[in-house]
PDB file of N, CA and C in Angstrom:
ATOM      1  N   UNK A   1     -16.621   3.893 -10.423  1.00  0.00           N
ATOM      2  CA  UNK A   1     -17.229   2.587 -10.570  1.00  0.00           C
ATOM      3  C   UNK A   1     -16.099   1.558 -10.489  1.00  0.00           C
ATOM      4  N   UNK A   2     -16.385   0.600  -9.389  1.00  0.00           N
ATOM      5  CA  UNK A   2     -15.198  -0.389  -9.593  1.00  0.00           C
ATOM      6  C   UNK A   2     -15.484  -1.611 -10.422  1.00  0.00           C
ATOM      7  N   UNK A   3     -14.423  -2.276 -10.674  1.00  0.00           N
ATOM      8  CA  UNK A   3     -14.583  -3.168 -11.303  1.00  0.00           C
ATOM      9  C   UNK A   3     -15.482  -4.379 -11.033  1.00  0.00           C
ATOM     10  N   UNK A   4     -15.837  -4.735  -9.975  1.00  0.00           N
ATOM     11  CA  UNK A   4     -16.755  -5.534  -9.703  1.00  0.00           C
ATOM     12  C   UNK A   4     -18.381  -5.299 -10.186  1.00  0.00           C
ATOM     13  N   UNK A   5     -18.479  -3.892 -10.078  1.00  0.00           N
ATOM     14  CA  UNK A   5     -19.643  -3.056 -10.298  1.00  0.00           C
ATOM     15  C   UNK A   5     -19.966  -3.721 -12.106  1.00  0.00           C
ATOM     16  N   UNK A   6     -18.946  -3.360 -12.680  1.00  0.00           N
ATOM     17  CA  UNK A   6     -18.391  -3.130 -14.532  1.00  0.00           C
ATOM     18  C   UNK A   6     -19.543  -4.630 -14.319  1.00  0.00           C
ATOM     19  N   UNK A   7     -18.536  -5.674 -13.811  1.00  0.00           N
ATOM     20  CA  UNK A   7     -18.463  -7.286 -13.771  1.00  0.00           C
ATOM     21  C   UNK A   7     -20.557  -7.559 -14.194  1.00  0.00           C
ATOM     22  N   UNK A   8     -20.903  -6.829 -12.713  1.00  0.00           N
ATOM     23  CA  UNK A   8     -22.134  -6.728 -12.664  1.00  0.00           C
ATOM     24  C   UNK A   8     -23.042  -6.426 -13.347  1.00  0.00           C
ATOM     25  N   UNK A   9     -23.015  -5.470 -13.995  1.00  0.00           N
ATOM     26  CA  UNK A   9     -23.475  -4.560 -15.064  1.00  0.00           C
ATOM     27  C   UNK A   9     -23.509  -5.775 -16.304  1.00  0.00           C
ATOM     28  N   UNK A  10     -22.338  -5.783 -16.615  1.00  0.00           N
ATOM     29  CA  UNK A  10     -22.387  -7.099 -17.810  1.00  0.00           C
ATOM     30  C   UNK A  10     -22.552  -8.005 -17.896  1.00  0.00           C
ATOM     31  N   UNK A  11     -23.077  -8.747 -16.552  1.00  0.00           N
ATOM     32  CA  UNK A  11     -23.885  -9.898 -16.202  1.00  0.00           C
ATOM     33  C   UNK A  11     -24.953  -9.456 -16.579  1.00  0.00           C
ATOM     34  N   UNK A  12     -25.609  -8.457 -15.761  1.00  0.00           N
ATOM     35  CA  UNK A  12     -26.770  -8.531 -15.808  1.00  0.00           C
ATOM     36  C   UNK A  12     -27.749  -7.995 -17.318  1.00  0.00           C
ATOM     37  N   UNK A  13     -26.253  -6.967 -18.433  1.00  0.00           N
ATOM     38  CA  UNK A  13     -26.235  -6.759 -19.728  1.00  0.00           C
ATOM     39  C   UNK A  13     -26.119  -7.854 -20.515  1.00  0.00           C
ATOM     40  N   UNK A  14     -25.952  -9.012 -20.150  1.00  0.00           N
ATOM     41  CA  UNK A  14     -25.541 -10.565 -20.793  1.00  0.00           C
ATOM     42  C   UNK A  14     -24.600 -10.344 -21.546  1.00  0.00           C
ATOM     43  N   UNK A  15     -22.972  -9.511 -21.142  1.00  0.00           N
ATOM     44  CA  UNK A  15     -22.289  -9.307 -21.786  1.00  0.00           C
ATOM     45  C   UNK A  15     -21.113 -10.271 -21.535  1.00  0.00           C
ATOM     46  N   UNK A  16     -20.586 -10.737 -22.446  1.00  0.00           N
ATOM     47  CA  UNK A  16     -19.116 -11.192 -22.012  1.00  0.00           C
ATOM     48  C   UNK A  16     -18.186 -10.861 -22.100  1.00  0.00           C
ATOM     49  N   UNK A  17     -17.503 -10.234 -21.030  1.00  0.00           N
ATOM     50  CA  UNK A  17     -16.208  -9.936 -21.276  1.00  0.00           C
ATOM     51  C   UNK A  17     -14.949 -10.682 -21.006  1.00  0.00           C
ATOM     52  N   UNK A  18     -13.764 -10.340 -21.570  1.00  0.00           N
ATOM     53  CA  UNK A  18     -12.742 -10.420 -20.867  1.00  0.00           C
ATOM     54  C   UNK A  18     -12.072 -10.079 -19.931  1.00  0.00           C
ATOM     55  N   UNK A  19     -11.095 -10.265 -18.918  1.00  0.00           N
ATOM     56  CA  UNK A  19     -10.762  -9.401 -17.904  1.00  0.00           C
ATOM     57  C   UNK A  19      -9.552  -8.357 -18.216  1.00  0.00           C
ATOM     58  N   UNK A  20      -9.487  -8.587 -19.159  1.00  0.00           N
ATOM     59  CA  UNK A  20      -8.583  -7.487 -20.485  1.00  0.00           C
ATOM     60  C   UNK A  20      -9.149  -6.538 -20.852  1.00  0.00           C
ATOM     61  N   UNK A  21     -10.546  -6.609 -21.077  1.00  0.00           N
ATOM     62  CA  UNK A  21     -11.690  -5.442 -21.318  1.00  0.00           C
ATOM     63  C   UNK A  21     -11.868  -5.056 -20.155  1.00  0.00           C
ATOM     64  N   UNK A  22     -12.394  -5.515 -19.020  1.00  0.00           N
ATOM     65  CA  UNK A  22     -12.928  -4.564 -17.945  1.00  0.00           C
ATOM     66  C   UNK A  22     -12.254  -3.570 -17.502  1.00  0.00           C
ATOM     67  N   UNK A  23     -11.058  -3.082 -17.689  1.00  0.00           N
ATOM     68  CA  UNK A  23     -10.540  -2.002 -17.407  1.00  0.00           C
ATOM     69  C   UNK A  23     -10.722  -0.318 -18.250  1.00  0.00           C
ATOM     70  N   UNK A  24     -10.999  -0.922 -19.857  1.00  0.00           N
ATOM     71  CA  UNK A  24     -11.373  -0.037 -20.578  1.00  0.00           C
ATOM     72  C   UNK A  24     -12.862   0.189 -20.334  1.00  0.00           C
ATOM     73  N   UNK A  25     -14.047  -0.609 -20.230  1.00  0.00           N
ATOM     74  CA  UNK A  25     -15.342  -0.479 -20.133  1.00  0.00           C
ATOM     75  C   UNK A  25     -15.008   0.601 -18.598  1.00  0.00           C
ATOM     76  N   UNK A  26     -14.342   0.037 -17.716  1.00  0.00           N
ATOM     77  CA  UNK A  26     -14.485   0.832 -16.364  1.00  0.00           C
ATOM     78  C   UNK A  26     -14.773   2.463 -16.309  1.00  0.00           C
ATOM     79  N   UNK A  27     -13.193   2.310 -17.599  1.00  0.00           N
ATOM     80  CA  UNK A  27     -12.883   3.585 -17.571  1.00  0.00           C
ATOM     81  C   UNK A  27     -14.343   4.802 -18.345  1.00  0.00           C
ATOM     82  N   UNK A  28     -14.829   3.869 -19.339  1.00  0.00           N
ATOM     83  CA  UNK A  28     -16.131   4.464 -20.286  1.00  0.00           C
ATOM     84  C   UNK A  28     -17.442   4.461 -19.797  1.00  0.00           C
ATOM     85  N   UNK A  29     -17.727   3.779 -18.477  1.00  0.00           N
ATOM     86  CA  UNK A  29     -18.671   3.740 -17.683  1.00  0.00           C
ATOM     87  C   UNK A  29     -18.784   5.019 -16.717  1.00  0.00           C
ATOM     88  N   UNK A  30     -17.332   4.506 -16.002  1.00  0.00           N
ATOM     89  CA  UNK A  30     -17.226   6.458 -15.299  1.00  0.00           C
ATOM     90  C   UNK A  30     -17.424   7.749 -15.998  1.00  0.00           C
ATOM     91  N   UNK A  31     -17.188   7.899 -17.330  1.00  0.00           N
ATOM     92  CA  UNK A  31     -17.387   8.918 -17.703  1.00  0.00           C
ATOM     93  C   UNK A  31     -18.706   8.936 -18.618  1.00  0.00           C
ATOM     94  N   UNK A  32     -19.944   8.266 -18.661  1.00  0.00           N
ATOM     95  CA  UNK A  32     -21.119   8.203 -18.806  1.00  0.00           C
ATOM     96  C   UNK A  32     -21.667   8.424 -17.375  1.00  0.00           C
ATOM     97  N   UNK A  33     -21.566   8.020 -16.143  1.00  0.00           N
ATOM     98  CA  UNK A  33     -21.602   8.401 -15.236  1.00  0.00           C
ATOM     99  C   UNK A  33     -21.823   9.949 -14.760  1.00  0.00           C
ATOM    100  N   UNK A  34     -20.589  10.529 -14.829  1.00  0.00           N
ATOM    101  CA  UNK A  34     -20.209  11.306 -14.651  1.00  0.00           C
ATOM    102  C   UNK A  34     -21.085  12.413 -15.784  1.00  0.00           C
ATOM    103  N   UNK A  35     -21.158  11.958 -16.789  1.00  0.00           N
ATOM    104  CA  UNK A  35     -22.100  12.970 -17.783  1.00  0.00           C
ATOM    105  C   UNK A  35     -23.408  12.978 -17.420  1.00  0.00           C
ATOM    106  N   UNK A  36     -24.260  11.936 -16.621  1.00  0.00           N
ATOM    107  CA  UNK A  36     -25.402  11.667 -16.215  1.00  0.00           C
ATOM    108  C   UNK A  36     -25.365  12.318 -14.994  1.00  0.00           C
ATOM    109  N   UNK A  37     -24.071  12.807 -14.156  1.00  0.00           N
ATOM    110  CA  UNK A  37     -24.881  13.583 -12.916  1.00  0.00           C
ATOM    111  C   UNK A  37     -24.601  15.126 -13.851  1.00  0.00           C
ATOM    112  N   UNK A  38     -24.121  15.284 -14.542  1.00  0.00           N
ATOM    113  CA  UNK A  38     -23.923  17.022 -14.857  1.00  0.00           C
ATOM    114  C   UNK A  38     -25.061  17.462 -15.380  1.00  0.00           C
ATOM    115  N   UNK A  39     -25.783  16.119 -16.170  1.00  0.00           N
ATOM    116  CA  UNK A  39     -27.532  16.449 -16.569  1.00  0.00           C
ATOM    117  C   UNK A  39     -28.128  16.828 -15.633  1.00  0.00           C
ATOM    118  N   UNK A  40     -28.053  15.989 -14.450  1.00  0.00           N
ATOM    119  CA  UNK A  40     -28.740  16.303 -12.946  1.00  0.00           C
ATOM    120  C   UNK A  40     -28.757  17.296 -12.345  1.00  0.00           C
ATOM    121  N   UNK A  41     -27.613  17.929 -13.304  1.00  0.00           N
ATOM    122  CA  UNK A  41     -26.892  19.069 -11.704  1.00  0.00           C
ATOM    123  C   UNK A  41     -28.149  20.381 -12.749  1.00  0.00           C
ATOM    124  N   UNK A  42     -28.400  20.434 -14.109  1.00  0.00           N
ATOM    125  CA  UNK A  42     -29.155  21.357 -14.834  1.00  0.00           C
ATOM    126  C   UNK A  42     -30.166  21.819 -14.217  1.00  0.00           C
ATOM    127  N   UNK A  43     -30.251  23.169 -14.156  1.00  0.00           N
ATOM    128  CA  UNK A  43     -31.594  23.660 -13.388  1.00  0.00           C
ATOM    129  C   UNK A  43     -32.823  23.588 -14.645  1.00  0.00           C
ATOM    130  N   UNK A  44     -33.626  22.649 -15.192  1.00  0.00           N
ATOM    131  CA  UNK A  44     -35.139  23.065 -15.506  1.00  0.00           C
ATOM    132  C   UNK A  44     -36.559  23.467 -15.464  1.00  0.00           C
ATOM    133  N   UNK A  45     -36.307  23.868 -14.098  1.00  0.00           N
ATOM    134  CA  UNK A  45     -37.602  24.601 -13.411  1.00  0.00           C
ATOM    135  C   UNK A  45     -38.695  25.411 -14.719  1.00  0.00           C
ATOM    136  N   UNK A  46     -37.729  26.339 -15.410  1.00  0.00           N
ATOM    137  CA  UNK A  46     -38.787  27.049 -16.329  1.00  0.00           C
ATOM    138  C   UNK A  46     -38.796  26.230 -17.618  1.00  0.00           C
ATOM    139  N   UNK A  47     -38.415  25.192 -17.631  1.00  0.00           N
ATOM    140  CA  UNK A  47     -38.531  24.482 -18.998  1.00  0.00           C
ATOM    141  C   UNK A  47     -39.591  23.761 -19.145  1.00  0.00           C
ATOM    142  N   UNK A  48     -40.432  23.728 -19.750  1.00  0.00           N
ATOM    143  CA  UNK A  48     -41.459  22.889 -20.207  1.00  0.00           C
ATOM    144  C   UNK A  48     -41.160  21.749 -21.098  1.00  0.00           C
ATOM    145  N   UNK A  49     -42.020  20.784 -20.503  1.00  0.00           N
ATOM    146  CA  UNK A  49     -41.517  19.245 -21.425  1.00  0.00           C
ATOM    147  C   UNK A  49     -42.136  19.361 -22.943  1.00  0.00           C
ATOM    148  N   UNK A  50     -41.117  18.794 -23.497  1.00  0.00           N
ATOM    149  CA  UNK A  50     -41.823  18.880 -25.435  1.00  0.00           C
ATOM    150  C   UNK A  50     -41.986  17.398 -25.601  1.00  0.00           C
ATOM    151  N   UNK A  51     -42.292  17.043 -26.995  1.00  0.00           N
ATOM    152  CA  UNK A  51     -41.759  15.941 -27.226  1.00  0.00           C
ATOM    153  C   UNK A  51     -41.441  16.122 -28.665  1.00  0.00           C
ATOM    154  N   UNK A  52     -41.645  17.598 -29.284  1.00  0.00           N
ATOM    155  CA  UNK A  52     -40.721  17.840 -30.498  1.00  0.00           C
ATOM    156  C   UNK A  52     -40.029  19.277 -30.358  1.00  0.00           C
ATOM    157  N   UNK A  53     -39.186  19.262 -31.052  1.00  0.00           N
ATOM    158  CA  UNK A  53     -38.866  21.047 -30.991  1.00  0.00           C
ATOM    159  C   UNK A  53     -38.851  21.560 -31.927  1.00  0.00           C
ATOM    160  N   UNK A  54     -40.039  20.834 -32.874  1.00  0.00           N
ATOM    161  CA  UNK A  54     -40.734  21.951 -33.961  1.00  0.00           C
ATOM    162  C   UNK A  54     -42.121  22.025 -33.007  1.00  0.00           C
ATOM    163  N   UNK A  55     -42.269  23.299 -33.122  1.00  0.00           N
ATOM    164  CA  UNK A  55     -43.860  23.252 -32.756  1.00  0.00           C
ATOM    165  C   UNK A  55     -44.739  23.142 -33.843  1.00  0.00           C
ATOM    166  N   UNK A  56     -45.116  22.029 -34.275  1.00  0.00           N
ATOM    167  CA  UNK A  56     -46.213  21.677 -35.075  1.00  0.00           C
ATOM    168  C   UNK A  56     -47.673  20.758 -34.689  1.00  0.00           C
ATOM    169  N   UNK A  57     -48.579  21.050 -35.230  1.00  0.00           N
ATOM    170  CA  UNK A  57     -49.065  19.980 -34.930  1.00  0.00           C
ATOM    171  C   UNK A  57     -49.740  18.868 -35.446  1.00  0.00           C
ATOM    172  N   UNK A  58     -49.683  18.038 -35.600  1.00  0.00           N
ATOM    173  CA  UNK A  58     -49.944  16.601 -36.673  1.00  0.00           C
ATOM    174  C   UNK A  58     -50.803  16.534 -36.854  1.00  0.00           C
ATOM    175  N   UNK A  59     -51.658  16.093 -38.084  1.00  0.00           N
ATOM    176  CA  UNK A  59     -53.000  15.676 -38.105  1.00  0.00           C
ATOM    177  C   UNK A  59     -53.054  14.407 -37.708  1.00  0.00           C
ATOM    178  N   UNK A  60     -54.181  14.127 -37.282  1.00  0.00           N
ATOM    179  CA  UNK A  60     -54.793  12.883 -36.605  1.00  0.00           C
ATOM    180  C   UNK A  60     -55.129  12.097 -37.224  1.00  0.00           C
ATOM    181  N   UNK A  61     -55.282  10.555 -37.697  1.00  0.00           N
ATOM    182  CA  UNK A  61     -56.285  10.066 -38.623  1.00  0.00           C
ATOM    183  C   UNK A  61     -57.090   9.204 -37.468  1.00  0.00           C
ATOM    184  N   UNK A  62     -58.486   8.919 -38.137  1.00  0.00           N
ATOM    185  CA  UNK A  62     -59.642   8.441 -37.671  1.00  0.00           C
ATOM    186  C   UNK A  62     -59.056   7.301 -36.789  1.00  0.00           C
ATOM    187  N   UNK A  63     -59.345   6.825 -36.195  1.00  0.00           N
ATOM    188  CA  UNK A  63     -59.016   5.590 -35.427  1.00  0.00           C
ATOM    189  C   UNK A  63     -59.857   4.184 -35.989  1.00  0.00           C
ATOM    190  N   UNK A  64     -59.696   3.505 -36.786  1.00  0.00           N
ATOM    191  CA  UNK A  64     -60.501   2.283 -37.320  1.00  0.00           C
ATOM    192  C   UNK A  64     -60.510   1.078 -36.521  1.00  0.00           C
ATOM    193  N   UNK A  65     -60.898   0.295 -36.220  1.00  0.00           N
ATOM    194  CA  UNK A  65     -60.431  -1.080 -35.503  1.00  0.00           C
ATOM    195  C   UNK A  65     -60.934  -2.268 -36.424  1.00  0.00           C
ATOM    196  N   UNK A  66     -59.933  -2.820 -36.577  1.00  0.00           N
ATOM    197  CA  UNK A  66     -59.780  -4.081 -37.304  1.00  0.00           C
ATOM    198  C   UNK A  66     -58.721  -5.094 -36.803  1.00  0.00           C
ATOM    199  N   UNK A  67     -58.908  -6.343 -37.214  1.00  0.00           N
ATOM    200  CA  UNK A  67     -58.402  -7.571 -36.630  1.00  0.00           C
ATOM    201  C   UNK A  67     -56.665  -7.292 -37.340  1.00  0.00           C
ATOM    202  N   UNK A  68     -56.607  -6.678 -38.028  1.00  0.00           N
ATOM    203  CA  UNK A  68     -54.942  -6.858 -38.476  1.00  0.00           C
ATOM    204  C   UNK A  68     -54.990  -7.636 -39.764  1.00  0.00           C
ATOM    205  N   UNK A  69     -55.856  -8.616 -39.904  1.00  0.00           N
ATOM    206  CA  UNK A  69     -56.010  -9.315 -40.991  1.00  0.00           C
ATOM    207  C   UNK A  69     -54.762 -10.187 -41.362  1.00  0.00           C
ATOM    208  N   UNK A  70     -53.999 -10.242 -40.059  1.00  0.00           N
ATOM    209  CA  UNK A  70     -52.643 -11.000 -40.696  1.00  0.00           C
ATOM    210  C   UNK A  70     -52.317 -12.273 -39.799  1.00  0.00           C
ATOM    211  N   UNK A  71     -53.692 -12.707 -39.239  1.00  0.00           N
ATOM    212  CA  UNK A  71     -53.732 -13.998 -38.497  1.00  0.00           C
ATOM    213  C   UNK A  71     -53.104 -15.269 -38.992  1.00  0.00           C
ATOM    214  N   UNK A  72     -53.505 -15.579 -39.961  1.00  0.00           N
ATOM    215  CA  UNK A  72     -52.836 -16.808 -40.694  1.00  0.00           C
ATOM    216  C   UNK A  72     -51.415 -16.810 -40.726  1.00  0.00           C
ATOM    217  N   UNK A  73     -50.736 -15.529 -41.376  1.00  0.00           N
ATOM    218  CA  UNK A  73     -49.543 -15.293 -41.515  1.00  0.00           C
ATOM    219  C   UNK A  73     -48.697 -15.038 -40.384  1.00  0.00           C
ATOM    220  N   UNK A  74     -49.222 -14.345 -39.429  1.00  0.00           N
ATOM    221  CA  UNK A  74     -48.159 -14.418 -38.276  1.00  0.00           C
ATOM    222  C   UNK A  74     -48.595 -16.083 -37.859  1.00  0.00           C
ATOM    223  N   UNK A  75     -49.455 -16.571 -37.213  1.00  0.00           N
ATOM    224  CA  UNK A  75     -49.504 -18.169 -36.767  1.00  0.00           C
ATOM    225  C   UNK A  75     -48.709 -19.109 -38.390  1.00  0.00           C
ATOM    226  N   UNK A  76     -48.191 -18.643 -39.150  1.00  0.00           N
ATOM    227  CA  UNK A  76     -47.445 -19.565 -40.138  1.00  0.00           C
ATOM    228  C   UNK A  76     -46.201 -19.588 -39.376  1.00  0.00           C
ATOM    229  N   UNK A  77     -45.560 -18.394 -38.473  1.00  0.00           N
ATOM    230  CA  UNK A  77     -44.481 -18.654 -38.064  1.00  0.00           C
ATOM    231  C   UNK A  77     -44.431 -19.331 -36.553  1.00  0.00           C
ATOM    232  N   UNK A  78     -45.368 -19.565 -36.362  1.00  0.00           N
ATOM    233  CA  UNK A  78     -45.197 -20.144 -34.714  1.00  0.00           C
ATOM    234  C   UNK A  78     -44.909 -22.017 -35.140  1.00  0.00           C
ATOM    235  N   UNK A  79     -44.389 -22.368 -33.586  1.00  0.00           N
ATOM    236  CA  UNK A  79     -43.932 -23.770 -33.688  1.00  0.00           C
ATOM    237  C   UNK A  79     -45.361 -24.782 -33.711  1.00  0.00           C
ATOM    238  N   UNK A  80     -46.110 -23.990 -32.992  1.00  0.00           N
ATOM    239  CA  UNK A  80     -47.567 -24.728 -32.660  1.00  0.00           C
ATOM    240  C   UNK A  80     -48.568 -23.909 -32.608  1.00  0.00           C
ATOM    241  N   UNK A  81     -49.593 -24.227 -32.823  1.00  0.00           N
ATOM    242  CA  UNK A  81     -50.849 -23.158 -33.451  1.00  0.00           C
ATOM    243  C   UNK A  81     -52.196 -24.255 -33.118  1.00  0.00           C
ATOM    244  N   UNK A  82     -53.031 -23.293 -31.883  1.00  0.00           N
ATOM    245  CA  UNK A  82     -54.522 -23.985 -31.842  1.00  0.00           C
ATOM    246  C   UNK A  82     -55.628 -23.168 -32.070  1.00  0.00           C
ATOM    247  N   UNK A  83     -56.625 -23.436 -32.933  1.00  0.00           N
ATOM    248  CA  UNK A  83     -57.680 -22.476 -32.345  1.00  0.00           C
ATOM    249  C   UNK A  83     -57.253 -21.248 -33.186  1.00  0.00           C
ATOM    250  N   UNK A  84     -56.700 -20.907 -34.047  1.00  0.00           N
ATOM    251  CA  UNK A  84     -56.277 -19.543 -33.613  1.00  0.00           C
ATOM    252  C   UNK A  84     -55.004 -18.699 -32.887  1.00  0.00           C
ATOM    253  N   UNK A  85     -54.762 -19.650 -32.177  1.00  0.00           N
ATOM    254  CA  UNK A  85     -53.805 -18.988 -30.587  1.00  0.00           C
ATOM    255  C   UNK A  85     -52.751 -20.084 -30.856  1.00  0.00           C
ATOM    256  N   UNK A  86     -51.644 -18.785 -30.409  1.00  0.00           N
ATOM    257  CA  UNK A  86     -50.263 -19.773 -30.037  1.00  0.00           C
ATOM    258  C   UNK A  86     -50.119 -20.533 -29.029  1.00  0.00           C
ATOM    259  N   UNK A  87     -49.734 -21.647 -29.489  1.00  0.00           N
ATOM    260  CA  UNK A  87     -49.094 -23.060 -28.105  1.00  0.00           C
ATOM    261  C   UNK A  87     -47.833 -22.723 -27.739  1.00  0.00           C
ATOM    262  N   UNK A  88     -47.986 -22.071 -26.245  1.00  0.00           N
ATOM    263  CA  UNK A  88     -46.783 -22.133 -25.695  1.00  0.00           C
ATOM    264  C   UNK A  88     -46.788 -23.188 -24.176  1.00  0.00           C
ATOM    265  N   UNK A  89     -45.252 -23.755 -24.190  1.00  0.00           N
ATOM    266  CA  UNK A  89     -45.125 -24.187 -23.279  1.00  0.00           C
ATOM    267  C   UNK A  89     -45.460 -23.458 -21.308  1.00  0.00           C
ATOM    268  N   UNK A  90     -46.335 -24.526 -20.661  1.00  0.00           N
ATOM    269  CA  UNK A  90     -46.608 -24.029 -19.826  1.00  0.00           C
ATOM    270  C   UNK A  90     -45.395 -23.571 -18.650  1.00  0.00           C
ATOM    271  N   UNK A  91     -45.072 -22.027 -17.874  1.00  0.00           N
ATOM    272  CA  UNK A  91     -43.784 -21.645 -17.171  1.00  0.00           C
ATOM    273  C   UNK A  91     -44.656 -21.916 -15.915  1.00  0.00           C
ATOM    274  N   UNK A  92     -45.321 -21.657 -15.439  1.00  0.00           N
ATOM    275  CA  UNK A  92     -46.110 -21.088 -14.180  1.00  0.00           C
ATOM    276  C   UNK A  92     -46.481 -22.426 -13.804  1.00  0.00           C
ATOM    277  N   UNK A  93     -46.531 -22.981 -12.338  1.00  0.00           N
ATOM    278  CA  UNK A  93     -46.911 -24.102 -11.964  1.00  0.00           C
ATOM    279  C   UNK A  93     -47.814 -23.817 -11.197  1.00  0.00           C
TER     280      UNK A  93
END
């Protein structure tokens, strides 16, 4: 990864660096890199996807639907409040 790449990355990370740092990030980028293709290179053909590696399985609870009941209180923190609904400034023309 060259340094311009680093530059990029932390633009687009909204990072600021120094040009005193980009040589160390360079160096810690390549070798995240480099650990991300050796994942790649892993054969998992017979592996099945988990999403725990206890095999258990959770109980469920009922599914209820309710308003949250916390309308007032979240619109206490907004700048502007109509109706109900937050006032935001219009982006889209």
């Amino acid at each position: 990864m060259d340094i311009n790449t680093v530059k990029k990355v932390a633009t687009l990370a909204r990072l600021e660096m120094q040009d005193s740092e980009l040589e160390a990030v360079q160096a810690k980028l390549g070798n995240i890199m480099k650990f991300v293709e050796q994942l790649g290179e892993v054969n998992t053909d017979n592996v099945e996807p988990l999403a725990n590696v206890v095999d258990i399985k959770l109980r469920l609870r009922d599914d209820v639907v309710n308003d949250g009941a916390m309308q007032t209180k979240v619109l206490a923190n907004a700048p502007e409040s109509m109706e109900g609904f937050f006032v935001v400034p219009k982006v889209v023309e």
